[in-house]
PDB file of N, CA and C in Angstrom:
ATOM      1  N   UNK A   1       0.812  -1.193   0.000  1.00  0.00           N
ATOM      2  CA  UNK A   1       0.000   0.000   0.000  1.00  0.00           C
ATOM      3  C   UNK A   1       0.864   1.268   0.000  1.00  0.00           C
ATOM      4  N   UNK A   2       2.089   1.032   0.547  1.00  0.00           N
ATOM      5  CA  UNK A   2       2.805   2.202   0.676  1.00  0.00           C
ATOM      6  C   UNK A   2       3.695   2.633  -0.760  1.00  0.00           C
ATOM      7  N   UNK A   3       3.511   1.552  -1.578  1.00  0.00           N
ATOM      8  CA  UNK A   3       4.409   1.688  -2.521  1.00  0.00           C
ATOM      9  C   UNK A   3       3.065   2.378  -3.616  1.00  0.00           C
ATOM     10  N   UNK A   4       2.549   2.204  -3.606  1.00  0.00           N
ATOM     11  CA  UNK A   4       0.927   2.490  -4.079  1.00  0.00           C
ATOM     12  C   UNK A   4       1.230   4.125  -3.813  1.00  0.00           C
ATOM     13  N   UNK A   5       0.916   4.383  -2.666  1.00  0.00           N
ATOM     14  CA  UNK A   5       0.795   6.027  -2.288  1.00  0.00           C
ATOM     15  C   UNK A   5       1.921   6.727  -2.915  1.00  0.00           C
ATOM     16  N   UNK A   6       3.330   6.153  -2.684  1.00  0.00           N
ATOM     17  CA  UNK A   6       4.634   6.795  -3.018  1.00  0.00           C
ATOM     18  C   UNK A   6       4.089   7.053  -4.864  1.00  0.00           C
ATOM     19  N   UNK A   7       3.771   6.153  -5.265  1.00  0.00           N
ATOM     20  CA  UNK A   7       3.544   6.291  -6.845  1.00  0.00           C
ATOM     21  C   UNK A   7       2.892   7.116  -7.212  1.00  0.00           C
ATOM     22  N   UNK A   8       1.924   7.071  -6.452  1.00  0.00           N
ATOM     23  CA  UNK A   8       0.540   8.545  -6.499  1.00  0.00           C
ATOM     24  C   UNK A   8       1.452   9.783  -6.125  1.00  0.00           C
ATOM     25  N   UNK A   9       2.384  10.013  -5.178  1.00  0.00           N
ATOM     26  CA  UNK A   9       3.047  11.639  -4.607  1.00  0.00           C
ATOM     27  C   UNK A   9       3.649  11.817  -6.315  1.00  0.00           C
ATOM     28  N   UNK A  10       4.372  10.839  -6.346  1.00  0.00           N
ATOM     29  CA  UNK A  10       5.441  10.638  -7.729  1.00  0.00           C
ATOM     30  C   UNK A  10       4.728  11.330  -8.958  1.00  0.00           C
ATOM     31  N   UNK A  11       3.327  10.056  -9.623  1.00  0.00           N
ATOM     32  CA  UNK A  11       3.057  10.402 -10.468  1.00  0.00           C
ATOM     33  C   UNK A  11       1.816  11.741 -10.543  1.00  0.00           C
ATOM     34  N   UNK A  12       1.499  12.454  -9.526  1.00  0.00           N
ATOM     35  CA  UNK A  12       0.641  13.773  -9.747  1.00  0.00           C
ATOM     36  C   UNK A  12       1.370  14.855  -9.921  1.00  0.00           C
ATOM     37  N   UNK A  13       2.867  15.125  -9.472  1.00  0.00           N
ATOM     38  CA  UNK A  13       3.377  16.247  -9.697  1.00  0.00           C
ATOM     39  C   UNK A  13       3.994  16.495 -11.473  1.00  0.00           C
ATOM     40  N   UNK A  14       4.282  15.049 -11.585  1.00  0.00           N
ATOM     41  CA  UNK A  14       4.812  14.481 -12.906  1.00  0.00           C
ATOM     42  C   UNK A  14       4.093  15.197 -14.362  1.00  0.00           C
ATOM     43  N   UNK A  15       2.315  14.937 -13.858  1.00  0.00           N
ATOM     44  CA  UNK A  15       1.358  15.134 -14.376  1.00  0.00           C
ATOM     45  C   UNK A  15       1.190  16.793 -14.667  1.00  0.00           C
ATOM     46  N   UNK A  16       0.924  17.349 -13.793  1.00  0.00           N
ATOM     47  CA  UNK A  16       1.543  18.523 -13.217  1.00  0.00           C
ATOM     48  C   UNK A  16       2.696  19.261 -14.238  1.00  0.00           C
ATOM     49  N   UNK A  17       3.692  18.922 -14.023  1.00  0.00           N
ATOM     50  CA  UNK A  17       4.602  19.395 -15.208  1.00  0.00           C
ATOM     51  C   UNK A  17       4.384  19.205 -16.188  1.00  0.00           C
ATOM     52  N   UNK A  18       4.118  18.101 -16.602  1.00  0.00           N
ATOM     53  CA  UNK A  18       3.830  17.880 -18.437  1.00  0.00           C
ATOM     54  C   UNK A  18       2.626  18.527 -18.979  1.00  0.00           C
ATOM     55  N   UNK A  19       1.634  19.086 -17.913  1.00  0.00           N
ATOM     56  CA  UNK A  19       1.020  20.191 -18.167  1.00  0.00           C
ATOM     57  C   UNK A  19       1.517  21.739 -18.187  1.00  0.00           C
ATOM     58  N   UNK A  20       2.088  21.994 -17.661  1.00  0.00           N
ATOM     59  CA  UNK A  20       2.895  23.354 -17.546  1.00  0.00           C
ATOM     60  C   UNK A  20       3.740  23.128 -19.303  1.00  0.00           C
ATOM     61  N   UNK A  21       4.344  21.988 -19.580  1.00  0.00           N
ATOM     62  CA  UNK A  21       5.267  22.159 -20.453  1.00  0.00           C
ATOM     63  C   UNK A  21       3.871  22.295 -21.919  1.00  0.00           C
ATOM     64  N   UNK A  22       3.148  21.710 -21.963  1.00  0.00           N
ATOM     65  CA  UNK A  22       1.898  21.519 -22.823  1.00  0.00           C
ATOM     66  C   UNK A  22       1.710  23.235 -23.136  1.00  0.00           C
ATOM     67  N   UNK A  23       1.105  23.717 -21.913  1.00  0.00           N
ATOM     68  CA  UNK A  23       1.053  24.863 -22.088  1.00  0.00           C
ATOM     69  C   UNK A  23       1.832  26.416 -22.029  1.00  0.00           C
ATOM     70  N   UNK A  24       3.205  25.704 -22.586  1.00  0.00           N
ATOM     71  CA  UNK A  24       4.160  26.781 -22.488  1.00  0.00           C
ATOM     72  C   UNK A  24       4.023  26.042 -24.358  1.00  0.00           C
ATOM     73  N   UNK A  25       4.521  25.111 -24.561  1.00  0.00           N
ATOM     74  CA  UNK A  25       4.395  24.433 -25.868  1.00  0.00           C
ATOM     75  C   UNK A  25       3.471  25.121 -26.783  1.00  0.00           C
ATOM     76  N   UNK A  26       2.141  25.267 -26.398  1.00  0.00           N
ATOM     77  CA  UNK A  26       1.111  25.841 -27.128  1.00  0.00           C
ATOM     78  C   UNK A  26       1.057  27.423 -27.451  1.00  0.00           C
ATOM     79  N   UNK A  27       1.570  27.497 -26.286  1.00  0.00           N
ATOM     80  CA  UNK A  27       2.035  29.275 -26.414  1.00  0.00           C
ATOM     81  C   UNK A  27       2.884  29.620 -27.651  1.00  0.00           C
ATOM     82  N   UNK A  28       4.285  28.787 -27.493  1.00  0.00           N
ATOM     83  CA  UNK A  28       4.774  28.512 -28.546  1.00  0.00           C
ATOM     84  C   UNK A  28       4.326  28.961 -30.323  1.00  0.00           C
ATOM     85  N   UNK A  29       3.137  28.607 -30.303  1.00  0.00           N
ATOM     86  CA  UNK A  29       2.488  28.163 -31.493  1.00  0.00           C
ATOM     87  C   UNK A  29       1.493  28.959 -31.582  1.00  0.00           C
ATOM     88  N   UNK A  30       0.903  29.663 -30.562  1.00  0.00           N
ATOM     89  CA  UNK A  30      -0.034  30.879 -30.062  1.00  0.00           C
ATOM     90  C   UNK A  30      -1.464  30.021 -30.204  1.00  0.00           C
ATOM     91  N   UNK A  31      -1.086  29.175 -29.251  1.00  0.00           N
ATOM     92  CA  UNK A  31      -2.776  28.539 -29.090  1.00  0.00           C
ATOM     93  C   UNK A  31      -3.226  28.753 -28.227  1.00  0.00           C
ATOM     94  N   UNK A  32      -4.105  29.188 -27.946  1.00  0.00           N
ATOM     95  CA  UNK A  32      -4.805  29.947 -26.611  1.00  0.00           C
ATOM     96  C   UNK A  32      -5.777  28.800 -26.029  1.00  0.00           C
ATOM     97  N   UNK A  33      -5.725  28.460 -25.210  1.00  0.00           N
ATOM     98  CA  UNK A  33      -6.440  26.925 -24.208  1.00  0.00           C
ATOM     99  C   UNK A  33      -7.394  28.139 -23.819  1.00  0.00           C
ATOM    100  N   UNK A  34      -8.644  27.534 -23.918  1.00  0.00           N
ATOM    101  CA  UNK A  34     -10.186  27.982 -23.598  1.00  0.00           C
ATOM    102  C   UNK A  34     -10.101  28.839 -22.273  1.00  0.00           C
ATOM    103  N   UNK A  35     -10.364  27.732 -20.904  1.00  0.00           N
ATOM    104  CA  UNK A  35     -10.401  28.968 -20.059  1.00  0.00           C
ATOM    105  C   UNK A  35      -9.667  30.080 -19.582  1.00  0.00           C
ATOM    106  N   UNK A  36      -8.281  29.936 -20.212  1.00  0.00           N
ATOM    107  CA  UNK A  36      -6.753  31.081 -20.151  1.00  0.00           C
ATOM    108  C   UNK A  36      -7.201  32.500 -21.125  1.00  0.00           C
ATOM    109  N   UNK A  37      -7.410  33.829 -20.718  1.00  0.00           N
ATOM    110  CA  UNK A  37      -7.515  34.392 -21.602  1.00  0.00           C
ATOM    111  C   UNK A  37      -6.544  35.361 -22.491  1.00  0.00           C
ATOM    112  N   UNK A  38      -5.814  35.194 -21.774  1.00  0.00           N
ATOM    113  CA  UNK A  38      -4.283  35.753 -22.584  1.00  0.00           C
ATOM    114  C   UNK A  38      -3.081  35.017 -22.344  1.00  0.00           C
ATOM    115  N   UNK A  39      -2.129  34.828 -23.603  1.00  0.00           N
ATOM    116  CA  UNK A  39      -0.969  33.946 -23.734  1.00  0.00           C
ATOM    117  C   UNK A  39      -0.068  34.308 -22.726  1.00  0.00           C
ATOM    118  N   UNK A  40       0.217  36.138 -22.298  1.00  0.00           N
ATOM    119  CA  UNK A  40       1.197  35.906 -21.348  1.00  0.00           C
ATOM    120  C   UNK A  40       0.687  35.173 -19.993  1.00  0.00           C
ATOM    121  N   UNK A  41      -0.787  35.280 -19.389  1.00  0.00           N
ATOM    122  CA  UNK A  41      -0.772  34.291 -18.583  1.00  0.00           C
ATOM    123  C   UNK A  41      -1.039  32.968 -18.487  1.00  0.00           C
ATOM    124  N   UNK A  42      -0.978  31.999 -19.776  1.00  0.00           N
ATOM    125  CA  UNK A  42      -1.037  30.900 -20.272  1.00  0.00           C
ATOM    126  C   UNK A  42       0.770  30.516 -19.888  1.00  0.00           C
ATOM    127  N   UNK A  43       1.321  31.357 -19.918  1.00  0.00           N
ATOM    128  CA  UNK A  43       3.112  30.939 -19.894  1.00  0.00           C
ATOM    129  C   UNK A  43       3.361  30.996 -18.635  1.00  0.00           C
ATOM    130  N   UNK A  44       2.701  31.574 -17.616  1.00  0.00           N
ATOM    131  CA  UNK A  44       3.068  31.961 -16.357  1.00  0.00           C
ATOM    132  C   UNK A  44       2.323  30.910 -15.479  1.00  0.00           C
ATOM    133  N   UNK A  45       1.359  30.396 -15.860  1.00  0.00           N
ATOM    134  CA  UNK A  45       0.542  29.065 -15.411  1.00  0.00           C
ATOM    135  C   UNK A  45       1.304  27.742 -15.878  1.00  0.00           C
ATOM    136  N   UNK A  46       1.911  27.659 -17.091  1.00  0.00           N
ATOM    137  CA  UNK A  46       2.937  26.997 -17.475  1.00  0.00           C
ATOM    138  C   UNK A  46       4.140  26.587 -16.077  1.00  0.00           C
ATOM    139  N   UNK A  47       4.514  27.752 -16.229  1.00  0.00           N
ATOM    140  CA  UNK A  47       5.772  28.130 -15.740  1.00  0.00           C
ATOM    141  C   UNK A  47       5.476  27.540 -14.268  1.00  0.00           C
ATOM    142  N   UNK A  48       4.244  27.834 -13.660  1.00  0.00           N
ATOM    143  CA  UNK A  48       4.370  27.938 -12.420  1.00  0.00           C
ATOM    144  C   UNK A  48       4.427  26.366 -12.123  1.00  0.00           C
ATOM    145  N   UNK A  49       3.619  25.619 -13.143  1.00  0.00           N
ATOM    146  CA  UNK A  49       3.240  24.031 -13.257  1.00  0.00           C
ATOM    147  C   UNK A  49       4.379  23.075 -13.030  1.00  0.00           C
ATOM    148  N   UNK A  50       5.463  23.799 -14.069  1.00  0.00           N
ATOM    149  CA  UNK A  50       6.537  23.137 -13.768  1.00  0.00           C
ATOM    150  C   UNK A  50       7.145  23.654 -12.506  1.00  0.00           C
ATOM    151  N   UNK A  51       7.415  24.298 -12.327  1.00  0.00           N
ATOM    152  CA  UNK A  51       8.107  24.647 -11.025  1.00  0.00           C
ATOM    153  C   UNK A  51       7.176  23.857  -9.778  1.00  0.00           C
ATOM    154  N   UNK A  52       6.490  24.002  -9.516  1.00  0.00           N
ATOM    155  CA  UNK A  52       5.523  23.233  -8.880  1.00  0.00           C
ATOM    156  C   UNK A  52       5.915  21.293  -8.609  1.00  0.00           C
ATOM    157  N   UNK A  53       5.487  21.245 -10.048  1.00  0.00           N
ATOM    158  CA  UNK A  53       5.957  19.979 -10.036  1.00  0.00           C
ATOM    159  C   UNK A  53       7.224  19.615  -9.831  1.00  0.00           C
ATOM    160  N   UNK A  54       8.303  19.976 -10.421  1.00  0.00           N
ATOM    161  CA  UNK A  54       9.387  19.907  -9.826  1.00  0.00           C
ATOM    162  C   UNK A  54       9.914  19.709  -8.432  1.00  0.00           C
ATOM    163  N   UNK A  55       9.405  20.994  -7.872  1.00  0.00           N
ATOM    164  CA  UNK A  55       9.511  21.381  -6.449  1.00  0.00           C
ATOM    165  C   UNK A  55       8.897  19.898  -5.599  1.00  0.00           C
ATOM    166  N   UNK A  56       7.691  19.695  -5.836  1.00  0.00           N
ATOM    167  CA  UNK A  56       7.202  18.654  -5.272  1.00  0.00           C
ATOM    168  C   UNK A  56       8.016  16.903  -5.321  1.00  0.00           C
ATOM    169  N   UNK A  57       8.347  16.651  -6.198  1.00  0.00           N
ATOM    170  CA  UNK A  57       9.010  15.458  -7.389  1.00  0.00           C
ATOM    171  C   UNK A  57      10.521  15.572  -6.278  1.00  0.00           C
ATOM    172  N   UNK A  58      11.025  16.651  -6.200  1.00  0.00           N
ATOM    173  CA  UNK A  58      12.685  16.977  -5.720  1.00  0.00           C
ATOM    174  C   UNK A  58      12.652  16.987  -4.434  1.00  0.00           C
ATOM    175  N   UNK A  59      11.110  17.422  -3.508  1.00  0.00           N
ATOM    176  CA  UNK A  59      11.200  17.156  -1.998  1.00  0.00           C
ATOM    177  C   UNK A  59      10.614  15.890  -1.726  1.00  0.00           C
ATOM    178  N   UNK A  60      10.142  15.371  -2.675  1.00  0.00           N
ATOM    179  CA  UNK A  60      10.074  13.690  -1.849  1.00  0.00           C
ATOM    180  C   UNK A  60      10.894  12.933  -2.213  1.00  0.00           C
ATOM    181  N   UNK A  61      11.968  12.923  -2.831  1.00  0.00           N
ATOM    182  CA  UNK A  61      13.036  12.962  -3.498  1.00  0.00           C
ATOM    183  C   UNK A  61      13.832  12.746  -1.975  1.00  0.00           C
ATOM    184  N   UNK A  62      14.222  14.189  -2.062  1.00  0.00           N
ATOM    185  CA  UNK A  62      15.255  14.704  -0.644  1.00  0.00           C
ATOM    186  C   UNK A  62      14.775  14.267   0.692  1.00  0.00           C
ATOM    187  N   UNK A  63      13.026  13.860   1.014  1.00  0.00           N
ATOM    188  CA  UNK A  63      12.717  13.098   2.098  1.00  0.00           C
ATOM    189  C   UNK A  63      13.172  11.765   1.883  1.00  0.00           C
ATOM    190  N   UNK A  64      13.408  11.009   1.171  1.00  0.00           N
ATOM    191  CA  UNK A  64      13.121  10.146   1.307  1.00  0.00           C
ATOM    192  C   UNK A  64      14.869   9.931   1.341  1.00  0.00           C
ATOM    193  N   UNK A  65      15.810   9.976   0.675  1.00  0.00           N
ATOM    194  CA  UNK A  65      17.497  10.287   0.767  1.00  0.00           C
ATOM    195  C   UNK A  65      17.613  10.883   2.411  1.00  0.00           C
ATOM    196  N   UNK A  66      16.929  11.735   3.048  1.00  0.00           N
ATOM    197  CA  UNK A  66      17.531  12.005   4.267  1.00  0.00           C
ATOM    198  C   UNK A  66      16.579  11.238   5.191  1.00  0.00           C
ATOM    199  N   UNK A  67      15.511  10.204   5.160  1.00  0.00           N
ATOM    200  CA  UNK A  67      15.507   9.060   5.757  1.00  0.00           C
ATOM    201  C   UNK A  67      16.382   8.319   5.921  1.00  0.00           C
ATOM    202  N   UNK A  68      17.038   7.824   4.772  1.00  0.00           N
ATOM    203  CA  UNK A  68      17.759   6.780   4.704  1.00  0.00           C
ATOM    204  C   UNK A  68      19.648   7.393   5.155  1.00  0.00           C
ATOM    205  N   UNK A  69      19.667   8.396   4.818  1.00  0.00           N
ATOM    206  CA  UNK A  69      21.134   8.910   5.600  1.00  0.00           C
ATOM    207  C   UNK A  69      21.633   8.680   3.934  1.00  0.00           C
ATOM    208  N   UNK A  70      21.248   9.164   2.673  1.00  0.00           N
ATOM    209  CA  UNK A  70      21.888   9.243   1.899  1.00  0.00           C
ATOM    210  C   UNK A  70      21.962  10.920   1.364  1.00  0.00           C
ATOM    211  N   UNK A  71      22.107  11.841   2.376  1.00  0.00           N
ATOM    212  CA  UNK A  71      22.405  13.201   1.871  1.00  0.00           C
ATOM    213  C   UNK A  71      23.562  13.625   2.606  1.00  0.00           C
ATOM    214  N   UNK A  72      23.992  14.794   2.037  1.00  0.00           N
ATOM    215  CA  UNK A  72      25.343  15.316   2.469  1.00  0.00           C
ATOM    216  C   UNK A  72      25.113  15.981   4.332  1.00  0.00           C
ATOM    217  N   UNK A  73      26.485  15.821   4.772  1.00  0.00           N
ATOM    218  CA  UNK A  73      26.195  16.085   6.495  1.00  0.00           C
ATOM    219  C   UNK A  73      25.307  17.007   6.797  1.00  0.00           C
ATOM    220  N   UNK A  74      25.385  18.304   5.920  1.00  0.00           N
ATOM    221  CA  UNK A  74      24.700  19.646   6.380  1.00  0.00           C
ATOM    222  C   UNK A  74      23.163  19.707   6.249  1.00  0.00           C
ATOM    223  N   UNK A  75      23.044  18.195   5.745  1.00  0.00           N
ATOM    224  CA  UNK A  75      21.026  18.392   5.661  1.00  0.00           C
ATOM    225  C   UNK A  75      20.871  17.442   6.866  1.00  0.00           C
ATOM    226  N   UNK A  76      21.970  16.145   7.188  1.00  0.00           N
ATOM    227  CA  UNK A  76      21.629  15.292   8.152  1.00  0.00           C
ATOM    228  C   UNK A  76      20.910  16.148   9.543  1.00  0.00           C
ATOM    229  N   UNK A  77      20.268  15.405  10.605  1.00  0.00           N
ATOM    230  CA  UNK A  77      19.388  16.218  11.685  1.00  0.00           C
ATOM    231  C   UNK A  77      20.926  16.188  12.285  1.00  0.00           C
ATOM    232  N   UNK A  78      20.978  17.235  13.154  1.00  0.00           N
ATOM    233  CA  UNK A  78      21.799  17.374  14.265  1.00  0.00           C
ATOM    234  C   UNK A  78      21.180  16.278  15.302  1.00  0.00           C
ATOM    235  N   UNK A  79      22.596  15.729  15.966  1.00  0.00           N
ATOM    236  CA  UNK A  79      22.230  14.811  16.812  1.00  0.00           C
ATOM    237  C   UNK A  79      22.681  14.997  18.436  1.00  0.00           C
TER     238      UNK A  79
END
């Protein structure tokens, strides 16, 4: 079950980005997605998607490395 949930944190932020990139992509090409009503904030919803996702993807990432004692000393907990 736990490997279940980890897949779900994994694959929604994933989702998440490849939407941001979709709609930086379309911008690209000046396609305007229905409920967005202008391209510069179609890029900035983009933008934020990925960063987002990222952000999310890279801290369960870094939780899960400083569970296990695989990060550098200065993130380890003080003991």
């Amino acid at each position: 079950m736990q490997r279940y949930l980890a897949l779900i944190v994994v694959v929604i932020p994933v989702i998440m980005a490849v939407m941001g990139i979709k709609l930086i992509r379309d911008l690209t090409f000046g396609i305007l997605q229905p409920p967005i009503p202008f391209l510069w904030l179609q890029f900035f919803i983009g933008l934020a998607l990925i960063g987002g996702g990222l952000w999310l993807v890279g801290g369960f990432v870094f939780y899960r490395d400083k569970k296990r004692n695989k990060v550098q000393q200065r993130f380890q907990p003080k003991k």
